[in-house]
N, C-alpha and C. Protein backbone atom coordinates (compact mmCIF):
# COMPACT_ATOMS: atom_id res chain seq x y z
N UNK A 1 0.85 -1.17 0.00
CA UNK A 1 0.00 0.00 0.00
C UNK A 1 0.90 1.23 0.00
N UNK A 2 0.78 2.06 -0.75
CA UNK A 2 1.34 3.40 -0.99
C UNK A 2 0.36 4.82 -0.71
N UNK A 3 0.27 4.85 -0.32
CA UNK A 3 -0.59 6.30 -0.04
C UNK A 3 -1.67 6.84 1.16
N UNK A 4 -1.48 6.13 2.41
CA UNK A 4 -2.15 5.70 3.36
C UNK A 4 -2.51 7.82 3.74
N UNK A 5 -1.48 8.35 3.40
CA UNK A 5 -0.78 9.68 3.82
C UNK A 5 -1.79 10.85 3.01
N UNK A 6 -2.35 10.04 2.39
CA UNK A 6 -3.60 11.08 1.64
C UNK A 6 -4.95 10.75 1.87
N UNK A 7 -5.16 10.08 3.09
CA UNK A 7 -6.60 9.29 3.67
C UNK A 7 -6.75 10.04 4.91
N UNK A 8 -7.81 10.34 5.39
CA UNK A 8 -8.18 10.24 6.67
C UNK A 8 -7.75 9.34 7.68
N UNK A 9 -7.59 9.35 9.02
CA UNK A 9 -6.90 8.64 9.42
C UNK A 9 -8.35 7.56 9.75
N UNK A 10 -9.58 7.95 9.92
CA UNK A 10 -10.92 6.95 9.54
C UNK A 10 -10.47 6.04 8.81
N UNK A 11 -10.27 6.89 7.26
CA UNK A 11 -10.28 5.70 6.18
C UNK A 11 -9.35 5.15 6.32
N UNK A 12 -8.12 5.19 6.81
CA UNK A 12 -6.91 4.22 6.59
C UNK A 12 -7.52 3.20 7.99
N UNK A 13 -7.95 3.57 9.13
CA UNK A 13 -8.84 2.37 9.92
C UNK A 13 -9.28 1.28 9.52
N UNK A 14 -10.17 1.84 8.44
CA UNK A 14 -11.13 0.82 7.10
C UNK A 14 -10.20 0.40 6.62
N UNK A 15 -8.94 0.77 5.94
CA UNK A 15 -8.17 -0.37 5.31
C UNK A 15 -7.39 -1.37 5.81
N UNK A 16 -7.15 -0.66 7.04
CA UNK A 16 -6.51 -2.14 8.46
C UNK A 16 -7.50 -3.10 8.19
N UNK A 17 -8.49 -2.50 8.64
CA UNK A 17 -9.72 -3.46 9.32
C UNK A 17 -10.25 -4.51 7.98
N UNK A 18 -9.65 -4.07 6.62
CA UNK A 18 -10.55 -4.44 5.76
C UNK A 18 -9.09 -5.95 5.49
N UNK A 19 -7.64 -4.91 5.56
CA UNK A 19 -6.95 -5.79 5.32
C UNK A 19 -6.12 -6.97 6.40
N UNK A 20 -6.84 -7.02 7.06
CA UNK A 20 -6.82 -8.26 8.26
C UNK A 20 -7.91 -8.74 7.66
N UNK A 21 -8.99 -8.54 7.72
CA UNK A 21 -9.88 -9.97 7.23
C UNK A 21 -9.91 -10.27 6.13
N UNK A 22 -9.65 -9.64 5.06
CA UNK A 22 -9.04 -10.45 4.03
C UNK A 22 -7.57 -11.40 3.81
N UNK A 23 -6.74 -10.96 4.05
CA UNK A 23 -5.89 -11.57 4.88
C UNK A 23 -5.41 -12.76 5.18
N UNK A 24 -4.44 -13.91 4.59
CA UNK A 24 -4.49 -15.19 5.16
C UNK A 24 -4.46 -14.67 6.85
N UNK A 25 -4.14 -15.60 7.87
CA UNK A 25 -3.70 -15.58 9.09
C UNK A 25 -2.48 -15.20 9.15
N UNK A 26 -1.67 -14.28 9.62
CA UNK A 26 -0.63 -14.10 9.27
C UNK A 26 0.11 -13.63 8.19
N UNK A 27 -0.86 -13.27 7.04
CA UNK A 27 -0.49 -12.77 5.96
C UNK A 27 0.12 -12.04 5.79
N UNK A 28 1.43 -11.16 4.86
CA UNK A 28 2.39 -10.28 4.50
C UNK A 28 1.82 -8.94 3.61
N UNK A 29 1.95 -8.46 4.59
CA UNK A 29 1.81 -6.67 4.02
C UNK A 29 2.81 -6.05 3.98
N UNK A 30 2.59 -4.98 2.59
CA UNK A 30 3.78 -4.19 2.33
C UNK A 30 3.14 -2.54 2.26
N UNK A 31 3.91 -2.04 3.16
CA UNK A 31 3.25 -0.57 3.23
C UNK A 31 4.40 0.37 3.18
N UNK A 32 4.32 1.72 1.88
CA UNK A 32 5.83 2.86 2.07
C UNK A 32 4.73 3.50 2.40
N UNK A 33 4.90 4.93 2.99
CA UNK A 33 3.86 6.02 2.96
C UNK A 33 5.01 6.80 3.54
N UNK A 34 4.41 8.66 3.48
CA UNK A 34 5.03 9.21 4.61
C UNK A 34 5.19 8.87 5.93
N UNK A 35 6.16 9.63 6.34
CA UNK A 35 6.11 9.23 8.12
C UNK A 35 5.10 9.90 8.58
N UNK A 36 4.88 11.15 8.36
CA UNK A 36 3.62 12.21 8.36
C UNK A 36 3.39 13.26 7.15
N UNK A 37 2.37 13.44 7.67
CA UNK A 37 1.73 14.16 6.72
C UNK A 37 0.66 15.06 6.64
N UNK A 38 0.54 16.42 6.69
CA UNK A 38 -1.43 16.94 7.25
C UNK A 38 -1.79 16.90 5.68
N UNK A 39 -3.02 16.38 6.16
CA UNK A 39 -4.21 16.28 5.00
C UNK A 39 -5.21 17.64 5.04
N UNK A 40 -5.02 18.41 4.21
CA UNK A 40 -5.64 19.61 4.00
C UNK A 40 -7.53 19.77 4.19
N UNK A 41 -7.59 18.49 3.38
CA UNK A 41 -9.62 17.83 3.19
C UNK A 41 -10.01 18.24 4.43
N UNK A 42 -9.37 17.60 5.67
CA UNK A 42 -10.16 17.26 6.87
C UNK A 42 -9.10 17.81 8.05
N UNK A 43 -8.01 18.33 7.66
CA UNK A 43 -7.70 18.99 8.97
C UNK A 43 -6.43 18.10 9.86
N UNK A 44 -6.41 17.08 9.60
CA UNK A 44 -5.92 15.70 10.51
C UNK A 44 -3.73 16.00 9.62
N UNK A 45 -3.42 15.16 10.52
CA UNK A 45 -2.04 14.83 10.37
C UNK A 45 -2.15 13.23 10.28
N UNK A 46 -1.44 12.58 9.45
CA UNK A 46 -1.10 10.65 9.11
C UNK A 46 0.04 10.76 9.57
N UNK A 47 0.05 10.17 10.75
CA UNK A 47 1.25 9.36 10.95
C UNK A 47 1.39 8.09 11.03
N UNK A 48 2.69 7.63 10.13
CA UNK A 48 2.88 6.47 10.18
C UNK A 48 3.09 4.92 11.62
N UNK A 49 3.20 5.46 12.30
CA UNK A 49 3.73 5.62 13.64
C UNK A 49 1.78 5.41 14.48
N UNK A 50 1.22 6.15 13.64
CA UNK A 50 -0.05 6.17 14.44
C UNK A 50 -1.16 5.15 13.61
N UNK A 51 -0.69 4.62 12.62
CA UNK A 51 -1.43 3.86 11.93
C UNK A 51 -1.85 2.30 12.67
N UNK A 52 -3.12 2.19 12.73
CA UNK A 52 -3.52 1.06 13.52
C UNK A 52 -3.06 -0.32 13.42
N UNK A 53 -1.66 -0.30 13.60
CA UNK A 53 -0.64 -1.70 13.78
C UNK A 53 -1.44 -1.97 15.09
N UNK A 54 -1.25 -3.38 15.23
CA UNK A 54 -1.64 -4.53 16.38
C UNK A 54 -0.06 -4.46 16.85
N UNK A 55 -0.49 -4.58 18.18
CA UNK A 55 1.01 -5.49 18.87
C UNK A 55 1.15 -6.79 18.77
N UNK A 56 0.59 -7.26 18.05
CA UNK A 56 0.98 -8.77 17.76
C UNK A 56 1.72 -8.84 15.92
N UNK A 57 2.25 -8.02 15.24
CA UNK A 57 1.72 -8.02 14.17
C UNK A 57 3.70 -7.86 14.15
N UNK A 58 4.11 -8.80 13.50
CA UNK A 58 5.36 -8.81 13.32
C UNK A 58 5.99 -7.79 12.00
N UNK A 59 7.06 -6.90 12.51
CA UNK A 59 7.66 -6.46 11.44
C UNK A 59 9.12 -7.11 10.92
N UNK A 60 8.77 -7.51 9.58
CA UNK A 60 9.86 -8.63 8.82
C UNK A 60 10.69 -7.35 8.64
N UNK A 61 10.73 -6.53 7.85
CA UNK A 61 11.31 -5.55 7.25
C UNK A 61 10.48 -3.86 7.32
N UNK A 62 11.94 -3.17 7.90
CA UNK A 62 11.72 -1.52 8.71
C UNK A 62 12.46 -0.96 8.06
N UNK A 63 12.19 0.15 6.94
CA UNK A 63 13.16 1.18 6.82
C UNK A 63 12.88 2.58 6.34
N UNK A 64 14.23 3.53 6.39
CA UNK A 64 13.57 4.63 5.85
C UNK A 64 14.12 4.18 3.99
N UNK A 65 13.65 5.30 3.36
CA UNK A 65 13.09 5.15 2.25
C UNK A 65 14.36 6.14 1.35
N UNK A 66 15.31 6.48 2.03
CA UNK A 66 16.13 7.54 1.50
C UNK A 66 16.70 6.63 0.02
N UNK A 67 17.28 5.41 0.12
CA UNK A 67 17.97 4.58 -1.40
C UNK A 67 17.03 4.49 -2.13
N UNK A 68 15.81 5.12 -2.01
CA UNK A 68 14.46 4.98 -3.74
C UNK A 68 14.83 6.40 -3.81
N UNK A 69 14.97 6.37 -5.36
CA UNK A 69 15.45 7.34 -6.16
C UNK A 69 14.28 8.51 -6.31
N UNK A 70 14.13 9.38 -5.75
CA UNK A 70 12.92 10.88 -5.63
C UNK A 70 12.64 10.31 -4.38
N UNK A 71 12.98 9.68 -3.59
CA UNK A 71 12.06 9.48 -2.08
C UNK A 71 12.96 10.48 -1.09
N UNK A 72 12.58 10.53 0.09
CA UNK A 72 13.11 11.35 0.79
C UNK A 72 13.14 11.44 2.18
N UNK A 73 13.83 10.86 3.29
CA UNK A 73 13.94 10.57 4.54
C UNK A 73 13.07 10.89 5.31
N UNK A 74 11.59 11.49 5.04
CA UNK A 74 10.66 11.65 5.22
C UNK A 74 9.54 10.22 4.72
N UNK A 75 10.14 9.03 3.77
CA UNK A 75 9.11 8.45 3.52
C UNK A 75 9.65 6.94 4.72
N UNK A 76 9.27 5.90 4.87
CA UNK A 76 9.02 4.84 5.59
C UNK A 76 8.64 3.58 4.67
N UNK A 77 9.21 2.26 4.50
CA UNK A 77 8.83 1.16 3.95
C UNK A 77 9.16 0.08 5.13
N UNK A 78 7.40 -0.89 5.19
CA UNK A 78 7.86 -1.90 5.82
C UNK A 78 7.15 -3.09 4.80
N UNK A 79 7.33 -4.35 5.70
CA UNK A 79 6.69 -5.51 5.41
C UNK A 79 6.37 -6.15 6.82
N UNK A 80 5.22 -6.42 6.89
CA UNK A 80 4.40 -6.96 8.48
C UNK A 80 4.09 -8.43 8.05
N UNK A 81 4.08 -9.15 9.01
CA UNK A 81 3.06 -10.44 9.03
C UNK A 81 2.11 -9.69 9.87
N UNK A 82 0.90 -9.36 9.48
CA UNK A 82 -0.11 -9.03 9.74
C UNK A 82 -1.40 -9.92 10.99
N UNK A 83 -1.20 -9.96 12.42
CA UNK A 83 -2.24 -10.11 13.14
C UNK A 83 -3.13 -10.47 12.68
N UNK A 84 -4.30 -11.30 12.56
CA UNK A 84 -5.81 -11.63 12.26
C UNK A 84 -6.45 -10.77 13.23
N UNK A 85 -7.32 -10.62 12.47
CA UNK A 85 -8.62 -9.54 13.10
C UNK A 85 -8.77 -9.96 14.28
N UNK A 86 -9.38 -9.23 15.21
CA UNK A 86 -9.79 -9.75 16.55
C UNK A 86 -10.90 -10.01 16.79
């Protein structure tokens, strides 16, 4: 997922929530986005950091984003084994 940073922090809720139950058990997600970001629409700031990760939800791979070519130590790439819904 790329763009979590231009959602409401509602709608990116809905896409946790949507992408755990779709989801094998344990399934592998890949998410870059900003670290933050204010969204002009609605007023709110995305942080990556504040995005509805589970504490059960393993991170395989953490980094910043500076070696992609136009990215900028401001962006974030991981890969999770993703928690099942609760």
């Amino acid at each position: 997922m790329f763009s979590f940073a231009e959602m409401s922090c509602e709608t990116v809720g809905e896409y946790f929530a949507l992408i755990r139950r779709t989801l094998k058990p344990w399934g592998i997600f890949y998410c870059a986005n900003r670290v933050s970001k204010f969204n002009p629409h609605d007023g709110t700031t995305s942080d990556f950091e504040s995005y509805p990760w589970s504490d059960e939800d393993k991170f395989l791979f953490d980094r910043d984003m500076a070696h992609v070519f136009g990215a900028n130590r401001g962006h974030r790439e991981c890969v999770v084994r993703m928690a099942p819904a609760a």
